[in-house]
PDB file of N, CA and C in Angstrom:
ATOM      1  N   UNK A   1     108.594 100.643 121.662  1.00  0.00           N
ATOM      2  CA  UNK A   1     107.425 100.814 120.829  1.00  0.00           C
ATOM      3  C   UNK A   1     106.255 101.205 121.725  1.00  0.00           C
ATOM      4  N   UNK A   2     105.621 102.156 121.287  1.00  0.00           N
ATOM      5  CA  UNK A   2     104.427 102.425 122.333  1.00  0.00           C
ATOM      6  C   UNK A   2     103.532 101.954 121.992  1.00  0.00           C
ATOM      7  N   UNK A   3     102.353 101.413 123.193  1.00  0.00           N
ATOM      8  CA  UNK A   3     101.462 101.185 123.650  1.00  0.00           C
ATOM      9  C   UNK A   3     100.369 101.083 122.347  1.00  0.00           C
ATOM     10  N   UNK A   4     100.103 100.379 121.892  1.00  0.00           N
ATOM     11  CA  UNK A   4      98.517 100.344 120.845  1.00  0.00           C
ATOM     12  C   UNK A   4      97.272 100.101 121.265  1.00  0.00           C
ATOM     13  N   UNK A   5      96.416 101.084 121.015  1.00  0.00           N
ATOM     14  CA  UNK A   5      95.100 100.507 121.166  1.00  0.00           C
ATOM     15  C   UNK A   5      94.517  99.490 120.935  1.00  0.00           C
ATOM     16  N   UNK A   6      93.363  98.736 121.632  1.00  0.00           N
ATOM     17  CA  UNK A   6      93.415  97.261 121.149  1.00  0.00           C
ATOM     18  C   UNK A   6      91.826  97.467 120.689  1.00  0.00           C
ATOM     19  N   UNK A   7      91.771  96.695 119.274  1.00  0.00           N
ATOM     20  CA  UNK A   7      90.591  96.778 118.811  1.00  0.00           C
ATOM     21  C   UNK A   7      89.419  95.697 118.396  1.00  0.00           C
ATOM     22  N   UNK A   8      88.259  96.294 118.403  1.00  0.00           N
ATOM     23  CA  UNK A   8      87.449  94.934 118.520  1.00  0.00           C
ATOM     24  C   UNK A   8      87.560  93.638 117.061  1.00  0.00           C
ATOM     25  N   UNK A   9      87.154  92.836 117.064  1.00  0.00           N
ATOM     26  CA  UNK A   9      87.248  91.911 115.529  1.00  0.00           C
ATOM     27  C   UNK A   9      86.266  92.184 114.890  1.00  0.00           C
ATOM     28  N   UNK A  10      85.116  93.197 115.165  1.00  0.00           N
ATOM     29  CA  UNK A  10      84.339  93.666 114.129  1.00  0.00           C
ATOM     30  C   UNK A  10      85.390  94.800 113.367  1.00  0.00           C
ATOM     31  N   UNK A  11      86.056  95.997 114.057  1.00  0.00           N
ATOM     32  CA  UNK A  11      86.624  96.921 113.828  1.00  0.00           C
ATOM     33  C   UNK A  11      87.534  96.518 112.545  1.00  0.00           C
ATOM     34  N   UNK A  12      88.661  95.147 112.728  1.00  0.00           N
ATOM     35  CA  UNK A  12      89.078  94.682 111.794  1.00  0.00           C
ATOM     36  C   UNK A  12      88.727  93.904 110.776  1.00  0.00           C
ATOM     37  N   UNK A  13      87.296  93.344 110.498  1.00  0.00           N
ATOM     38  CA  UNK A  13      86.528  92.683 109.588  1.00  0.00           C
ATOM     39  C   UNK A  13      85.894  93.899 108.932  1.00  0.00           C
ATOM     40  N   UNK A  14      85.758  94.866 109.573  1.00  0.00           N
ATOM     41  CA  UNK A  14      85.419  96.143 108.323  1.00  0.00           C
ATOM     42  C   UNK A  14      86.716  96.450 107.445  1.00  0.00           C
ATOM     43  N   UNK A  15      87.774  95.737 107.452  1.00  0.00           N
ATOM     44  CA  UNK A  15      89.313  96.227 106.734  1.00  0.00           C
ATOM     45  C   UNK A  15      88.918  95.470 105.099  1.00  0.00           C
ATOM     46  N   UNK A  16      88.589  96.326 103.979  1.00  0.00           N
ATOM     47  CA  UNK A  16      88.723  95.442 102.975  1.00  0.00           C
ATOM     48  C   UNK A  16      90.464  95.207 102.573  1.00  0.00           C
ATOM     49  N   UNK A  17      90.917  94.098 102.864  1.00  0.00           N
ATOM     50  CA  UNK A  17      92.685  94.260 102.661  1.00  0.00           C
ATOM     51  C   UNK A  17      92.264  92.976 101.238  1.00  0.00           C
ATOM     52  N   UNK A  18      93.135  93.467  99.784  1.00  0.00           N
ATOM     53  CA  UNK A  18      93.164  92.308  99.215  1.00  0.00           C
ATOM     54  C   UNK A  18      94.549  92.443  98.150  1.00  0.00           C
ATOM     55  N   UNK A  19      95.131  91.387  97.697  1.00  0.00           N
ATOM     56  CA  UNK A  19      96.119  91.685  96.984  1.00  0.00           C
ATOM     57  C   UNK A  19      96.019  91.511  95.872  1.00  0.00           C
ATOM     58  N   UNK A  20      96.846  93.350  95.414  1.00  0.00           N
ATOM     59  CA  UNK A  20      96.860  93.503  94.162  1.00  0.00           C
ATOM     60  C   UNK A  20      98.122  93.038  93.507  1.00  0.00           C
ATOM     61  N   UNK A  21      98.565  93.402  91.781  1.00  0.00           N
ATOM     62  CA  UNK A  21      99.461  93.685  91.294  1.00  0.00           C
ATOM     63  C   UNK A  21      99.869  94.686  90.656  1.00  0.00           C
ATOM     64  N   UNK A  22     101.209  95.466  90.961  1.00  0.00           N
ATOM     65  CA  UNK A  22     101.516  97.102  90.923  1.00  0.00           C
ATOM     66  C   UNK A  22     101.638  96.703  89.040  1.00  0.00           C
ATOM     67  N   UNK A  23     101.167  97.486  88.624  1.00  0.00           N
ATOM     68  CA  UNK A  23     100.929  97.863  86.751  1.00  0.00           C
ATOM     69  C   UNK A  23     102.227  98.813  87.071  1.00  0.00           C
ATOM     70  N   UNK A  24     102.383  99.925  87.679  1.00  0.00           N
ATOM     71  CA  UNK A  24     102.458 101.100  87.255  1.00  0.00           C
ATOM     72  C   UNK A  24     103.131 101.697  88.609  1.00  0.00           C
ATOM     73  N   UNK A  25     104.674 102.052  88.826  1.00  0.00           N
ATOM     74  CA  UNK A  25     105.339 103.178  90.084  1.00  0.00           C
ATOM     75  C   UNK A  25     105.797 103.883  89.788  1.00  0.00           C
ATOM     76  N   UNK A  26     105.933 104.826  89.903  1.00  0.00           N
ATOM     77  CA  UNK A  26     106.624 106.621  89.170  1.00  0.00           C
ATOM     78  C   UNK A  26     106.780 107.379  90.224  1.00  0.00           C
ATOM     79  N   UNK A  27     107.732 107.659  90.892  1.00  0.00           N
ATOM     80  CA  UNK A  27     107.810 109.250  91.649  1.00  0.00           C
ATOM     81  C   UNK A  27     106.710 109.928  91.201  1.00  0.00           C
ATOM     82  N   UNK A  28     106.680 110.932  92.466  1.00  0.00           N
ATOM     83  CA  UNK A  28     105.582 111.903  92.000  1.00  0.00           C
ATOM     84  C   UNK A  28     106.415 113.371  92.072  1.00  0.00           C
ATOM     85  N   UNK A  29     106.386 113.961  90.437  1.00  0.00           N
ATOM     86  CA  UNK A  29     107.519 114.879  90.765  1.00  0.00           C
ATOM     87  C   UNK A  29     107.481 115.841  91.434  1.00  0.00           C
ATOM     88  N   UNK A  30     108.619 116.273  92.046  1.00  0.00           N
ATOM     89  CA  UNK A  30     108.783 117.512  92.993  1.00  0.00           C
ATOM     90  C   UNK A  30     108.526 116.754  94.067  1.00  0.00           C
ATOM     91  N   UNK A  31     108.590 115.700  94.565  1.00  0.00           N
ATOM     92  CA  UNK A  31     108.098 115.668  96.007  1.00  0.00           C
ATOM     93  C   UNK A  31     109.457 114.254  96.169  1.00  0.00           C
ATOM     94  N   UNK A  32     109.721 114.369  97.943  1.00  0.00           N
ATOM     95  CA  UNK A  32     110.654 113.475  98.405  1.00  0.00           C
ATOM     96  C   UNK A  32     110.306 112.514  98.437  1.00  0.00           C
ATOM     97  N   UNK A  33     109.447 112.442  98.854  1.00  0.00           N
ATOM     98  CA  UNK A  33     109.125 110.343  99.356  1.00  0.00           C
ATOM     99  C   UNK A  33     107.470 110.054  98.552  1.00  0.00           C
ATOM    100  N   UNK A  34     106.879 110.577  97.847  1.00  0.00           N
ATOM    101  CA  UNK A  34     105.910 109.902  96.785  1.00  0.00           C
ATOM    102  C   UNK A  34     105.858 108.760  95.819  1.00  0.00           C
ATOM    103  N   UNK A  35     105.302 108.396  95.919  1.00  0.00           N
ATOM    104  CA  UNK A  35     105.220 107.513  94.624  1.00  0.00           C
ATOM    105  C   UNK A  35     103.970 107.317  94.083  1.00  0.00           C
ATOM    106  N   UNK A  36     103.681 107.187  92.778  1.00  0.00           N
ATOM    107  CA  UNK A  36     101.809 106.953  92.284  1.00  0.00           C
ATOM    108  C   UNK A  36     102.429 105.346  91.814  1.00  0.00           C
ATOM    109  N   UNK A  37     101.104 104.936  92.379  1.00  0.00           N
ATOM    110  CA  UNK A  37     100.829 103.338  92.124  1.00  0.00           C
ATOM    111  C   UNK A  37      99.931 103.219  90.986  1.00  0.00           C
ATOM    112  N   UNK A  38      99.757 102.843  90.578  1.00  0.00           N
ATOM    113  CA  UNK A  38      98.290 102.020  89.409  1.00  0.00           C
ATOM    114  C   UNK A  38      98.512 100.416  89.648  1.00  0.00           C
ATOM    115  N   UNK A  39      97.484  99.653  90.413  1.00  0.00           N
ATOM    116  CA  UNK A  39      97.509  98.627  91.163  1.00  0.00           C
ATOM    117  C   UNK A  39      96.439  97.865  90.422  1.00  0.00           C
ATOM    118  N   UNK A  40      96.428  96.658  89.636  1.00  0.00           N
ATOM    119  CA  UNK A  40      95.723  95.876  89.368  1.00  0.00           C
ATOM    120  C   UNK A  40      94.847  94.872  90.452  1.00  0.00           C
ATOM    121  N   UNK A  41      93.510  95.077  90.912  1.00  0.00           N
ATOM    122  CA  UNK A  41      92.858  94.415  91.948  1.00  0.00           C
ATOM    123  C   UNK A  41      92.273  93.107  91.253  1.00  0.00           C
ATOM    124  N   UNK A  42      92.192  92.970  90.202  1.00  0.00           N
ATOM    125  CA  UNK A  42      91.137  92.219  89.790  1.00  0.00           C
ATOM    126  C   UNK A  42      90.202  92.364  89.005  1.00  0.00           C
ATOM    127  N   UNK A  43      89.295  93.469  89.402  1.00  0.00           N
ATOM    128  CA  UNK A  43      88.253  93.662  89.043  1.00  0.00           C
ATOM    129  C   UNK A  43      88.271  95.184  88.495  1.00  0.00           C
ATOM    130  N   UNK A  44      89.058  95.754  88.642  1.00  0.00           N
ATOM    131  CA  UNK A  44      89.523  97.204  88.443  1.00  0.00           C
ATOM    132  C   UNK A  44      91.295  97.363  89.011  1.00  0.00           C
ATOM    133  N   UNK A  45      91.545  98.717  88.242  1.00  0.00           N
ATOM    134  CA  UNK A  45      92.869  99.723  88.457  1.00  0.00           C
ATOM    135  C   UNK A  45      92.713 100.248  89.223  1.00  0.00           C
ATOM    136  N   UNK A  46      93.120 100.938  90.266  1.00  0.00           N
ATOM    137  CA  UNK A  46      93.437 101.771  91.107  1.00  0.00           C
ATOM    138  C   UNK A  46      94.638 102.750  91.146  1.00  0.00           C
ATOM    139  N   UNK A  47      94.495 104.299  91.126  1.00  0.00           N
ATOM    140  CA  UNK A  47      95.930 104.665  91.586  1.00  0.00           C
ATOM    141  C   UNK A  47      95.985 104.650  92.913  1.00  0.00           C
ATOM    142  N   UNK A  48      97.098 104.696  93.828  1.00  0.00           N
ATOM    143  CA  UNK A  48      97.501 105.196  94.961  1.00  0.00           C
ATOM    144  C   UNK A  48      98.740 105.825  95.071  1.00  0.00           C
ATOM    145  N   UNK A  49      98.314 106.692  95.986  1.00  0.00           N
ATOM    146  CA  UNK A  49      99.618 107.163  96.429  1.00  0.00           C
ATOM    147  C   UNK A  49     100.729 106.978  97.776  1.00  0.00           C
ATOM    148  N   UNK A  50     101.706 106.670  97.654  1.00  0.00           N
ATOM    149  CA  UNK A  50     102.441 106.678  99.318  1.00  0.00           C
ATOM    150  C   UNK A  50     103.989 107.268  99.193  1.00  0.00           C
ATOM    151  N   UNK A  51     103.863 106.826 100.588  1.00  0.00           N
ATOM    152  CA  UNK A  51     105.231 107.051 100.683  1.00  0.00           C
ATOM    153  C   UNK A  51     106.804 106.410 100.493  1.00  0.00           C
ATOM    154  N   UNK A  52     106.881 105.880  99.460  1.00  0.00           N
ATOM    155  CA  UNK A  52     108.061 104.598  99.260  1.00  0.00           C
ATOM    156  C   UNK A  52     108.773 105.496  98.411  1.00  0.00           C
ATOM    157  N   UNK A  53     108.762 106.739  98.419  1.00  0.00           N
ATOM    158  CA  UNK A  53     110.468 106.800  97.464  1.00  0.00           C
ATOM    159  C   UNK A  53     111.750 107.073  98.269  1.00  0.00           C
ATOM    160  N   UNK A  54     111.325 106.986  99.764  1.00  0.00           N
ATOM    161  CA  UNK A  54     112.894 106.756 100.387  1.00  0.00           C
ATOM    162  C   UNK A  54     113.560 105.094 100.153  1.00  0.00           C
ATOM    163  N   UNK A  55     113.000 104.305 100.357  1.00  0.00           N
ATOM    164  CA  UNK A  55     112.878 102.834 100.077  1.00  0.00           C
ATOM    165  C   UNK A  55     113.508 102.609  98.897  1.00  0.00           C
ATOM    166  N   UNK A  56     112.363 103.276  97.439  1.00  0.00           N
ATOM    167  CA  UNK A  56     112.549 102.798  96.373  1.00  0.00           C
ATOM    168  C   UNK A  56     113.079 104.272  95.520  1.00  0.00           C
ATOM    169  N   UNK A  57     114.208 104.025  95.462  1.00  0.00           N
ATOM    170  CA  UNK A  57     114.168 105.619  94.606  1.00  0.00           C
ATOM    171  C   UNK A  57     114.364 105.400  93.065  1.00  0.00           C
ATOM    172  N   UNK A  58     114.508 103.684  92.718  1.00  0.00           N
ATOM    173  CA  UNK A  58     113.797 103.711  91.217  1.00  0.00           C
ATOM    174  C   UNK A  58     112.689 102.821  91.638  1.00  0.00           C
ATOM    175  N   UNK A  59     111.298 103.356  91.525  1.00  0.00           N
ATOM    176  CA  UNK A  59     109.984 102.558  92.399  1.00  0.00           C
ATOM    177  C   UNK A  59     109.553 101.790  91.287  1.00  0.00           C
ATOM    178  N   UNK A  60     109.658 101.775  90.072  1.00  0.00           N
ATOM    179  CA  UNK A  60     109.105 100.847  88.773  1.00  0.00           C
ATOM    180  C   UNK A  60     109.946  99.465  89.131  1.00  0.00           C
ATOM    181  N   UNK A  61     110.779  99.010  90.118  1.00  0.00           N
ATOM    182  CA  UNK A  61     111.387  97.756  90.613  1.00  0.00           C
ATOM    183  C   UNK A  61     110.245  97.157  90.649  1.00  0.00           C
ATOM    184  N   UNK A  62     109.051  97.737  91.678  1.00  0.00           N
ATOM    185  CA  UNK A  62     107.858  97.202  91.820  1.00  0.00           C
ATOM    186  C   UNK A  62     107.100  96.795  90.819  1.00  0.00           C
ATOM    187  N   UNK A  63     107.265  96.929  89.740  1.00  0.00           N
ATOM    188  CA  UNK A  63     105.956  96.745  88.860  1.00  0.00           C
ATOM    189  C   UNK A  63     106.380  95.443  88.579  1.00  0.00           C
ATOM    190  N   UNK A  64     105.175  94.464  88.649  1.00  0.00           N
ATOM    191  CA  UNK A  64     105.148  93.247  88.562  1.00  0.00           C
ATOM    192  C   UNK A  64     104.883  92.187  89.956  1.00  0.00           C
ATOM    193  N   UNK A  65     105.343  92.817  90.834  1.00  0.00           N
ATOM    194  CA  UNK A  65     104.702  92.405  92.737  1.00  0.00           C
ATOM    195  C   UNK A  65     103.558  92.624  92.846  1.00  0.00           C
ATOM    196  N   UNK A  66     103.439  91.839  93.578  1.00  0.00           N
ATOM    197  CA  UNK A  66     102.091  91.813  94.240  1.00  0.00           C
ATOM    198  C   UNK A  66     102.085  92.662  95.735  1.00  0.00           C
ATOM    199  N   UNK A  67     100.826  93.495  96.114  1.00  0.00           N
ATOM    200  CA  UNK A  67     101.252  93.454  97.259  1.00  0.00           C
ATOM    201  C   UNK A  67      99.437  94.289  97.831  1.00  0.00           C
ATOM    202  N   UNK A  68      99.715  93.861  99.402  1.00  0.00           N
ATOM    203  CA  UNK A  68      99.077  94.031 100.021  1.00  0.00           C
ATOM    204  C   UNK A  68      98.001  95.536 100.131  1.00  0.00           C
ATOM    205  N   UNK A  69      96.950  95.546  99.916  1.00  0.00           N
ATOM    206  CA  UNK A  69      96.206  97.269  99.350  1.00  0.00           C
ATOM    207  C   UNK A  69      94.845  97.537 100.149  1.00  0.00           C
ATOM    208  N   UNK A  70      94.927  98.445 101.181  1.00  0.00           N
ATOM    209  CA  UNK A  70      93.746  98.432 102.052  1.00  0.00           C
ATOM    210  C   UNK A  70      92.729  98.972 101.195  1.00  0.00           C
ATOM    211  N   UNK A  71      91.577  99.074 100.794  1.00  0.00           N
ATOM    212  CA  UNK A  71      90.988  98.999  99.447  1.00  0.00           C
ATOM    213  C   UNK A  71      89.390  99.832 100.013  1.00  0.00           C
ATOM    214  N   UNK A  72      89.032  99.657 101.183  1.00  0.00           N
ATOM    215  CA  UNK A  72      88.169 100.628 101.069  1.00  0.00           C
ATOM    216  C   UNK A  72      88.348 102.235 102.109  1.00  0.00           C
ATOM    217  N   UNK A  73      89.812 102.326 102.075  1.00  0.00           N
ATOM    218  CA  UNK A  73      90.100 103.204 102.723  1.00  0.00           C
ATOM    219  C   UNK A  73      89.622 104.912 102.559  1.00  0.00           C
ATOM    220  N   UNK A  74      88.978 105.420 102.836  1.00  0.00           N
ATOM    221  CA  UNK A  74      88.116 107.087 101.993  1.00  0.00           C
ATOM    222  C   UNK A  74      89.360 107.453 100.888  1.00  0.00           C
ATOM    223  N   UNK A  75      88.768 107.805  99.687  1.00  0.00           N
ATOM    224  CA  UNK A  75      89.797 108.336  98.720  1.00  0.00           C
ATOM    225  C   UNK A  75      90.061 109.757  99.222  1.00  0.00           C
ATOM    226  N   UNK A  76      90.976 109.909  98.728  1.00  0.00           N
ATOM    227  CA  UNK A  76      91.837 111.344  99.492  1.00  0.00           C
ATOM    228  C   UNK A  76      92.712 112.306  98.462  1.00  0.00           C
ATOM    229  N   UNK A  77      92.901 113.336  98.259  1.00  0.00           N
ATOM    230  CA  UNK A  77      93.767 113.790  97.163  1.00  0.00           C
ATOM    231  C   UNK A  77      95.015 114.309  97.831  1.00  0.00           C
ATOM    232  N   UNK A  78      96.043 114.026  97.209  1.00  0.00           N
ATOM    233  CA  UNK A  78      97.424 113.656  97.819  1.00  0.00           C
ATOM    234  C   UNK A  78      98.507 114.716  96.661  1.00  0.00           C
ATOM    235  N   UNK A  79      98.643 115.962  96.709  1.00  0.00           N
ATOM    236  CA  UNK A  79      99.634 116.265  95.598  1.00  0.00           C
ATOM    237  C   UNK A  79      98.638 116.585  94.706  1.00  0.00           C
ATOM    238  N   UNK A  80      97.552 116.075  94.557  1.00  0.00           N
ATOM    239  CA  UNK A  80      96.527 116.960  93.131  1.00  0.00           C
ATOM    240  C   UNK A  80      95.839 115.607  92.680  1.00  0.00           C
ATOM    241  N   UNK A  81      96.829 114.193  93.128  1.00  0.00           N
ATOM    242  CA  UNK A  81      96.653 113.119  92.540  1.00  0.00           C
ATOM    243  C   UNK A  81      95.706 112.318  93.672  1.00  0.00           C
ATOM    244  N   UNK A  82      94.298 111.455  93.138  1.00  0.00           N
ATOM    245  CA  UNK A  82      93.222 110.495  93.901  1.00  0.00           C
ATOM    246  C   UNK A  82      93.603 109.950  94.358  1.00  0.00           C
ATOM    247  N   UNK A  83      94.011 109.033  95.216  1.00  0.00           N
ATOM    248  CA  UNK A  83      94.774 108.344  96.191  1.00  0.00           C
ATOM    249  C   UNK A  83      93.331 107.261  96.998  1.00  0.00           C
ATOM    250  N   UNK A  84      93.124 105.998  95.985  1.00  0.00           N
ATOM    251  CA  UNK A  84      91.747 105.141  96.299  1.00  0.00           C
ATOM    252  C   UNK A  84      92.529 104.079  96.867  1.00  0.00           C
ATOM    253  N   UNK A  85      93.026 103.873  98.267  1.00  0.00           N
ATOM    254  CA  UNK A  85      93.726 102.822  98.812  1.00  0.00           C
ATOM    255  C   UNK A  85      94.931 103.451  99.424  1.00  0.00           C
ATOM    256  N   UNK A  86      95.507 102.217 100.214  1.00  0.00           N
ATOM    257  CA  UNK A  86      96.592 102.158 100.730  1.00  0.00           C
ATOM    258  C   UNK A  86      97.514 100.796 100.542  1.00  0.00           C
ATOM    259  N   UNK A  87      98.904 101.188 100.156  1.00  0.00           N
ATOM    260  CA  UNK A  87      99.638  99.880  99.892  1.00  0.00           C
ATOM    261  C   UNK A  87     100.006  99.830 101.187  1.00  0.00           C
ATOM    262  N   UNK A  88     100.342  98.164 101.710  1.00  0.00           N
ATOM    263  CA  UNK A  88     100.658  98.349 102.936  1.00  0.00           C
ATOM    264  C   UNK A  88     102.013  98.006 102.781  1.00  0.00           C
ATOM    265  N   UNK A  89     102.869  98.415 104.457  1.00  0.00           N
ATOM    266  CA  UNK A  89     103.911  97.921 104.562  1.00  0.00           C
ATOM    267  C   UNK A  89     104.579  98.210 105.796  1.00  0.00           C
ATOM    268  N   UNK A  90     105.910  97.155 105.605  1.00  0.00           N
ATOM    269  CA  UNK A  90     106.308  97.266 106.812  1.00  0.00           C
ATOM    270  C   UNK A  90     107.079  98.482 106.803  1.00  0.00           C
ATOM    271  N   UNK A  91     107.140  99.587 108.421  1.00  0.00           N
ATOM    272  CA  UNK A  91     107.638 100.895 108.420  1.00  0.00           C
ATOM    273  C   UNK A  91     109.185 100.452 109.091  1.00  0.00           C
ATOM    274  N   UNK A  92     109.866 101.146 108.599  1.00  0.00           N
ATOM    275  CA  UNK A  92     111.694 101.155 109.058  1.00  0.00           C
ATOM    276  C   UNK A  92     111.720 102.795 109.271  1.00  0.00           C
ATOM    277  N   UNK A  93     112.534 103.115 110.365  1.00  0.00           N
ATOM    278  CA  UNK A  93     112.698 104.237 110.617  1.00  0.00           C
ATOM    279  C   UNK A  93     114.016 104.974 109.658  1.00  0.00           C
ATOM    280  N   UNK A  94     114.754 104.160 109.289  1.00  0.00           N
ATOM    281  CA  UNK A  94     115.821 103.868 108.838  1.00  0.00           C
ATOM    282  C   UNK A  94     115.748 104.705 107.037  1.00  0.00           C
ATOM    283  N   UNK A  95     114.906 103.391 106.437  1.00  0.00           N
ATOM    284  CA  UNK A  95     115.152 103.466 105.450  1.00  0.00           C
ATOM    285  C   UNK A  95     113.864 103.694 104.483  1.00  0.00           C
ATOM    286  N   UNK A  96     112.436 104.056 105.438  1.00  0.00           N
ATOM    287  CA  UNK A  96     111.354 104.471 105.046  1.00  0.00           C
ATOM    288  C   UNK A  96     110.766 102.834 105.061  1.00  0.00           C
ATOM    289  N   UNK A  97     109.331 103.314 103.980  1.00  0.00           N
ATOM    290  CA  UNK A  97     108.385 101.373 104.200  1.00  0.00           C
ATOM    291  C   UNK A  97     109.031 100.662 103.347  1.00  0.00           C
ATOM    292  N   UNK A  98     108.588  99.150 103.698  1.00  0.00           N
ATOM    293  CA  UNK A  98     109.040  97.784 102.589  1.00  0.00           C
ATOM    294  C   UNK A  98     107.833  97.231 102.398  1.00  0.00           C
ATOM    295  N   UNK A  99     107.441  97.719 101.051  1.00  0.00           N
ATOM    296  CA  UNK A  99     106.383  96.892 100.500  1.00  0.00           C
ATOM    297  C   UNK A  99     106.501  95.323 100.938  1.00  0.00           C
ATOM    298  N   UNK A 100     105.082  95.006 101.377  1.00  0.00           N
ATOM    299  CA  UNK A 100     104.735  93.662 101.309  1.00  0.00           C
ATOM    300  C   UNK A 100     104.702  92.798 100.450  1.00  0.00           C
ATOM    301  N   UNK A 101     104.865  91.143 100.150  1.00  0.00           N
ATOM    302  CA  UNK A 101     104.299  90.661  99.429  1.00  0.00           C
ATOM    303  C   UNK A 101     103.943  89.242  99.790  1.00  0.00           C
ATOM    304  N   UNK A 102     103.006  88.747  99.223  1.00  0.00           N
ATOM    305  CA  UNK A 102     102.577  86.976  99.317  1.00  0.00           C
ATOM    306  C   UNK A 102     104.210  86.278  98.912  1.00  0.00           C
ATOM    307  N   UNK A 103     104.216  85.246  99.499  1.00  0.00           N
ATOM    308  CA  UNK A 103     105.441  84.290  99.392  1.00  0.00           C
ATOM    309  C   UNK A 103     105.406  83.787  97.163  1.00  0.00           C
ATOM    310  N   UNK A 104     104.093  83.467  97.514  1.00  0.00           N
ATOM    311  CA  UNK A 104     103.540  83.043  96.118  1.00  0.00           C
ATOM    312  C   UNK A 104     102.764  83.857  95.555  1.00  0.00           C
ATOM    313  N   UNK A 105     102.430  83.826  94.110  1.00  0.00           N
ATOM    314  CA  UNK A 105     101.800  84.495  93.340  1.00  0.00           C
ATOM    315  C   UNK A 105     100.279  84.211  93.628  1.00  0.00           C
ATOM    316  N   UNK A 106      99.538  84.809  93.841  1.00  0.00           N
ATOM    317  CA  UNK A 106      97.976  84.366  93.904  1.00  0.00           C
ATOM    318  C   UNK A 106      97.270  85.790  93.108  1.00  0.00           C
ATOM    319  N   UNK A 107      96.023  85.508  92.571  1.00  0.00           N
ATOM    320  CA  UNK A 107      95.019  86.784  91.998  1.00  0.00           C
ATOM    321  C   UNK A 107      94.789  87.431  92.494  1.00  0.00           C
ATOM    322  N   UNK A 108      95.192  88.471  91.453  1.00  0.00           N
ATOM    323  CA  UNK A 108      94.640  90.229  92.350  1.00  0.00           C
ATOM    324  C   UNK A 108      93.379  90.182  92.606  1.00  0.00           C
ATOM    325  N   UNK A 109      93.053  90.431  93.707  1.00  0.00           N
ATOM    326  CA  UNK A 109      91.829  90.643  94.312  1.00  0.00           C
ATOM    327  C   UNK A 109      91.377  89.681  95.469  1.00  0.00           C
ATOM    328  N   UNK A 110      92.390  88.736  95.348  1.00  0.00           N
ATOM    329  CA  UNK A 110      92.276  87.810  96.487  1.00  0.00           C
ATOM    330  C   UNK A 110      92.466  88.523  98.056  1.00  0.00           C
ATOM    331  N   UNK A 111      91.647  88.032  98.463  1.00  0.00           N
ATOM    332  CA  UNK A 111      90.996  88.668 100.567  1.00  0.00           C
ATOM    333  C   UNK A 111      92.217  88.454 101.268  1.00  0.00           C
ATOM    334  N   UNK A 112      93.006  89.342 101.747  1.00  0.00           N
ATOM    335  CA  UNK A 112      93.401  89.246 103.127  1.00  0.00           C
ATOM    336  C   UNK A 112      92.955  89.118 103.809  1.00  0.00           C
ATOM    337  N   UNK A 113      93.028  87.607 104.950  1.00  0.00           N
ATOM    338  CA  UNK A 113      92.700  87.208 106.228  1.00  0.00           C
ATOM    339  C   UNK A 113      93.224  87.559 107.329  1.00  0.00           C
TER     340      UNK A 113
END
């Protein structure tokens, strides 16, 4: 694994990380590894977009998890589609990412520490 930059604890206290719950996973058609999210935060919906359809190639498994959503990441257009966040996860070279999740159920919108 190479070498990471090491960063200050202000750098990572600017991370809004909080967990949502996925409403909503669909391929994004025509494309290999997409998926559109619609992520319940709490306080609002969000779509996002990533890369989990090597992982998940029926991705609506997800709907109903919770999972980890970097939340003030710049929105970006991805495929045509807004892309306000990032789901996080762990990367496999293998078999693409594995969505995260809390052990337990807690409210969308609750702070990652």
């Amino acid at each position: 694994m190479p070498a990471v930059a090491e960063i200050a604890i202000d750098d990572f206290a600017a991370l809004d990380i909080r967990i949502g719950t996925v409403l909503e996973a669909e391929r994004v058609p025509d494309t290999d590894k997409l998926v559109r999210f619609v992520v319940d935060l709490g306080t609002e919906h969000r779509q996002i977009v990533g890369g989990f359809a090597p992982s998940y190639p029926d991705p609506s498994v997800l709907v109903g998890t919770q999972v980890p959503v970097l939340t003030n990441l710049e929105a970006r257009t991805i495929r045509g589609l807004e892309s306000r966040g990032m789901v996080l996860a762990a990367s496999t070279t293998e078999n693409g990412p594995v969505a995260l999740h809390p052990r337990s159920p807690v409210d969308p919108g609750t702070v990652v520490r």
